[in-house]
C-alpha atoms as a PDB file:
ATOM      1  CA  UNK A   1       7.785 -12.005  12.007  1.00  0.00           C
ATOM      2  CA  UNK A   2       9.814 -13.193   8.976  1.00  0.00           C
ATOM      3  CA  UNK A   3      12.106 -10.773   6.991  1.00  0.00           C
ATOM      4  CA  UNK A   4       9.300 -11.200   3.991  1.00  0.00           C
ATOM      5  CA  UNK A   5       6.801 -10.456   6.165  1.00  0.00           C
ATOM      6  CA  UNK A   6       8.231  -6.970   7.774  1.00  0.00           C
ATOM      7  CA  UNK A   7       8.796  -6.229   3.832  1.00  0.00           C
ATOM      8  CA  UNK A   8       5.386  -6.715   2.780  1.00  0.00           C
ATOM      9  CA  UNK A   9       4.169  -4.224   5.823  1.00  0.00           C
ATOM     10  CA  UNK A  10       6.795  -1.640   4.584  1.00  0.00           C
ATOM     11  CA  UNK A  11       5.463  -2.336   1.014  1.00  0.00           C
ATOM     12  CA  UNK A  12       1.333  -1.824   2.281  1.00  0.00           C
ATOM     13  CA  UNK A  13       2.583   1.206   3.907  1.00  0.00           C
ATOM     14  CA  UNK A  14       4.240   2.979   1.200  1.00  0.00           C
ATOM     15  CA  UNK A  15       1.989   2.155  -1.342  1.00  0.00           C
ATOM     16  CA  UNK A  16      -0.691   3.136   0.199  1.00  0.00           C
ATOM     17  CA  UNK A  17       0.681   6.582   0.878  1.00  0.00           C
ATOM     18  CA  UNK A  18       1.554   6.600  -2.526  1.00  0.00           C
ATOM     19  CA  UNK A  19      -2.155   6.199  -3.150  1.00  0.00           C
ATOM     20  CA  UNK A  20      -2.604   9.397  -1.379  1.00  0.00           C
ATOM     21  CA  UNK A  21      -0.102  11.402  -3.570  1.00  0.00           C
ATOM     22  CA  UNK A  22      -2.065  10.397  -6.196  1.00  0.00           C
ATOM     23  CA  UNK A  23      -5.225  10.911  -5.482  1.00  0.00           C
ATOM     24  CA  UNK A  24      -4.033  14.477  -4.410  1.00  0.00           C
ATOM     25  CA  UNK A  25      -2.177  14.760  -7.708  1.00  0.00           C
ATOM     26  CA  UNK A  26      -5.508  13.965  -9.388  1.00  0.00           C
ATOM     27  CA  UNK A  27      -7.433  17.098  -7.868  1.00  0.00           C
ATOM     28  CA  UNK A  28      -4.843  19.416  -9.259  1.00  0.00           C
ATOM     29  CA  UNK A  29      -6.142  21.330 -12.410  1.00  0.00           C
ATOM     30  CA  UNK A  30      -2.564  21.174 -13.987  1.00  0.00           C
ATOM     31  CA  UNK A  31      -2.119  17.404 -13.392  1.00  0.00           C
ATOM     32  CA  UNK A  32      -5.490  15.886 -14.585  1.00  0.00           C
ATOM     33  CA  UNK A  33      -5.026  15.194 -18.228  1.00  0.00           C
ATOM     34  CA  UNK A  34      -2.577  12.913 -17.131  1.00  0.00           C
ATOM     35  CA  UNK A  35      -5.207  11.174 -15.245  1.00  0.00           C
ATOM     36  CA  UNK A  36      -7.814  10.207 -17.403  1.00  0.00           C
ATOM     37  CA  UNK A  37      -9.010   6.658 -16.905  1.00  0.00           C
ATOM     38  CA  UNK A  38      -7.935   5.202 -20.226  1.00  0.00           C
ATOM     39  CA  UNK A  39      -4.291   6.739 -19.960  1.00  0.00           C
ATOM     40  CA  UNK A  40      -4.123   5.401 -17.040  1.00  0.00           C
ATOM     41  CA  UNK A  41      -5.408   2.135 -17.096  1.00  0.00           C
ATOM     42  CA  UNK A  42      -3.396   1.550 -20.414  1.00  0.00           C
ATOM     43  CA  UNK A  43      -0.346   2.709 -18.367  1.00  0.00           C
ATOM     44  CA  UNK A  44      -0.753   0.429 -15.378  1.00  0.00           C
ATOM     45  CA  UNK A  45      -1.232  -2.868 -17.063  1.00  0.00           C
ATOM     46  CA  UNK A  46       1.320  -2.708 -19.387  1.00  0.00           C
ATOM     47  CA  UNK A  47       4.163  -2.227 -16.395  1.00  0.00           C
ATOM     48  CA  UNK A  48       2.528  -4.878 -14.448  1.00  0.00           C
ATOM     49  CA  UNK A  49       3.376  -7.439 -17.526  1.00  0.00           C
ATOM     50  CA  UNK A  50       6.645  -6.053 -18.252  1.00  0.00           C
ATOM     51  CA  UNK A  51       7.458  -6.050 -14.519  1.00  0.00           C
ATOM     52  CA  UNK A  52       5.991  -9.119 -13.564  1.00  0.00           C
ATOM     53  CA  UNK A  53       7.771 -10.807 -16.180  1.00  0.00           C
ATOM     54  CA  UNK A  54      10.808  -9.511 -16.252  1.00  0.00           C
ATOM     55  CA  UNK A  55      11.130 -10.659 -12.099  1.00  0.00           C
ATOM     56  CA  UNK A  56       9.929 -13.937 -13.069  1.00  0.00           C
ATOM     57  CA  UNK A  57      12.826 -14.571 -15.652  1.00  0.00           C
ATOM     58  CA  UNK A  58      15.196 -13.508 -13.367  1.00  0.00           C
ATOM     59  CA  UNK A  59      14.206 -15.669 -10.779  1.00  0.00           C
ATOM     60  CA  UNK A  60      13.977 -18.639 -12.969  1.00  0.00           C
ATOM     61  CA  UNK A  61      17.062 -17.384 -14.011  1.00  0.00           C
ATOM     62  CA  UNK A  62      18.472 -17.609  -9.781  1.00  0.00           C
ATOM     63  CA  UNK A  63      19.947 -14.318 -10.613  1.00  0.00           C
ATOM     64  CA  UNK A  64      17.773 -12.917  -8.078  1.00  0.00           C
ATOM     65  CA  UNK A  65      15.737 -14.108  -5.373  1.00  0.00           C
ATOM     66  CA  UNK A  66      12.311 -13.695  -3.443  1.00  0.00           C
ATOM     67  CA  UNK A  67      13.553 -11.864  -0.731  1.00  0.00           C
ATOM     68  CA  UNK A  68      15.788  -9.517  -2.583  1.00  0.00           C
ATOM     69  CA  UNK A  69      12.994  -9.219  -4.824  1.00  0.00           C
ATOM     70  CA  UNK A  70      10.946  -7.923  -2.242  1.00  0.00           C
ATOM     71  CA  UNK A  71      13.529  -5.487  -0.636  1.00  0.00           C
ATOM     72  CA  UNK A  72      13.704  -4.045  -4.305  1.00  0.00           C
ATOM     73  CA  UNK A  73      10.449  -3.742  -4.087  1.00  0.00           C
ATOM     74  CA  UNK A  74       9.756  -2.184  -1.378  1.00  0.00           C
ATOM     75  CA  UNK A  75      12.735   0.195  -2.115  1.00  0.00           C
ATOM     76  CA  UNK A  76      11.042   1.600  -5.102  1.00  0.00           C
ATOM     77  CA  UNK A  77       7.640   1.945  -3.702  1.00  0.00           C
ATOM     78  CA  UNK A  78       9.554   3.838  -0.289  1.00  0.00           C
ATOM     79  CA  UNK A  79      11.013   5.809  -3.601  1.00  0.00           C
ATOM     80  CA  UNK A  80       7.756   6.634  -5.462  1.00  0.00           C
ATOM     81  CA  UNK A  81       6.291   8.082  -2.024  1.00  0.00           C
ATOM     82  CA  UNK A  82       9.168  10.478  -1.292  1.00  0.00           C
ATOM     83  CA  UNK A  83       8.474  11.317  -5.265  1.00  0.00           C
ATOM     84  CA  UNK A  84       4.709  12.649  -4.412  1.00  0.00           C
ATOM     85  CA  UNK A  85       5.700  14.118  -0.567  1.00  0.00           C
ATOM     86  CA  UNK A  86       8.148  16.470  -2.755  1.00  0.00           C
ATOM     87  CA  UNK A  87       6.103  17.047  -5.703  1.00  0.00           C
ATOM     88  CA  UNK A  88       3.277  18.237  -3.133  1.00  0.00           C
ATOM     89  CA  UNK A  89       5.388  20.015  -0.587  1.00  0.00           C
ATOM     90  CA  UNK A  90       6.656  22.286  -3.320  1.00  0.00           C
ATOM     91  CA  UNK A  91       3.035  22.274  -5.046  1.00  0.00           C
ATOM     92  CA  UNK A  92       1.630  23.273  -1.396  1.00  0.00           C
ATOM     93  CA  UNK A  93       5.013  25.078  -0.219  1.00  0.00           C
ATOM     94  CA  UNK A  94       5.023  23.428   2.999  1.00  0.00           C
ATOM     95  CA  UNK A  95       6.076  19.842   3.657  1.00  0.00           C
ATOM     96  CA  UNK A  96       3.730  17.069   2.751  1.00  0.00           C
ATOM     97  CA  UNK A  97       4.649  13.727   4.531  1.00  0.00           C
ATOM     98  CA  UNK A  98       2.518  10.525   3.203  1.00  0.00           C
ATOM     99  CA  UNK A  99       1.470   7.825   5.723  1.00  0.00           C
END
């Protein structure tokens, strides 16, 4: 298995337990105005173009590369999950681990 392709399962994996902090997030009275589907969808597509595009320049650029690319990648998504386990685990007051 290539070093790209071990990233992308570590990527899946996060993300989708990411998906599950949110989704949990979303059920909490407190958290749902935060959550309402023009917000969000407002939210999400403008950092996929500023993200998207911002890796692409630096990779035209050869300041960075596809496989460091994807390590940062999966480095922030690892990141965002540990963000919801400890946002839950002190919503729930026990620990919450994600996928």
């Amino acid at each position: 298995m290539t070093d790209l392709s071990k990233l992308r399962q570590r990527y899946n994996a996060a993300a989708h337990a990411m998906q599950t902090g949110v989704a949990m997030e979303m059920e909490m009275e407190d958290r749902k105005s935060a959550m309402e589907p023009k917000y969000l969808r407002v939210s999400v597509n403008a950092a996929m173009v500023e993200h998207s595009a911002l890796a692409q320049l630096l990779m035209n650029k050869g300041v960075i590369d596809e496989l460091e690319y994807a390590e940062a990648l999966v480095a922030g998504m690892e990141a965002e999950k540990e963000k919801y386990e400890k946002s839950l685990s002190e919503h729930f007051g026990k620990k919450i681990t994600l996928g």
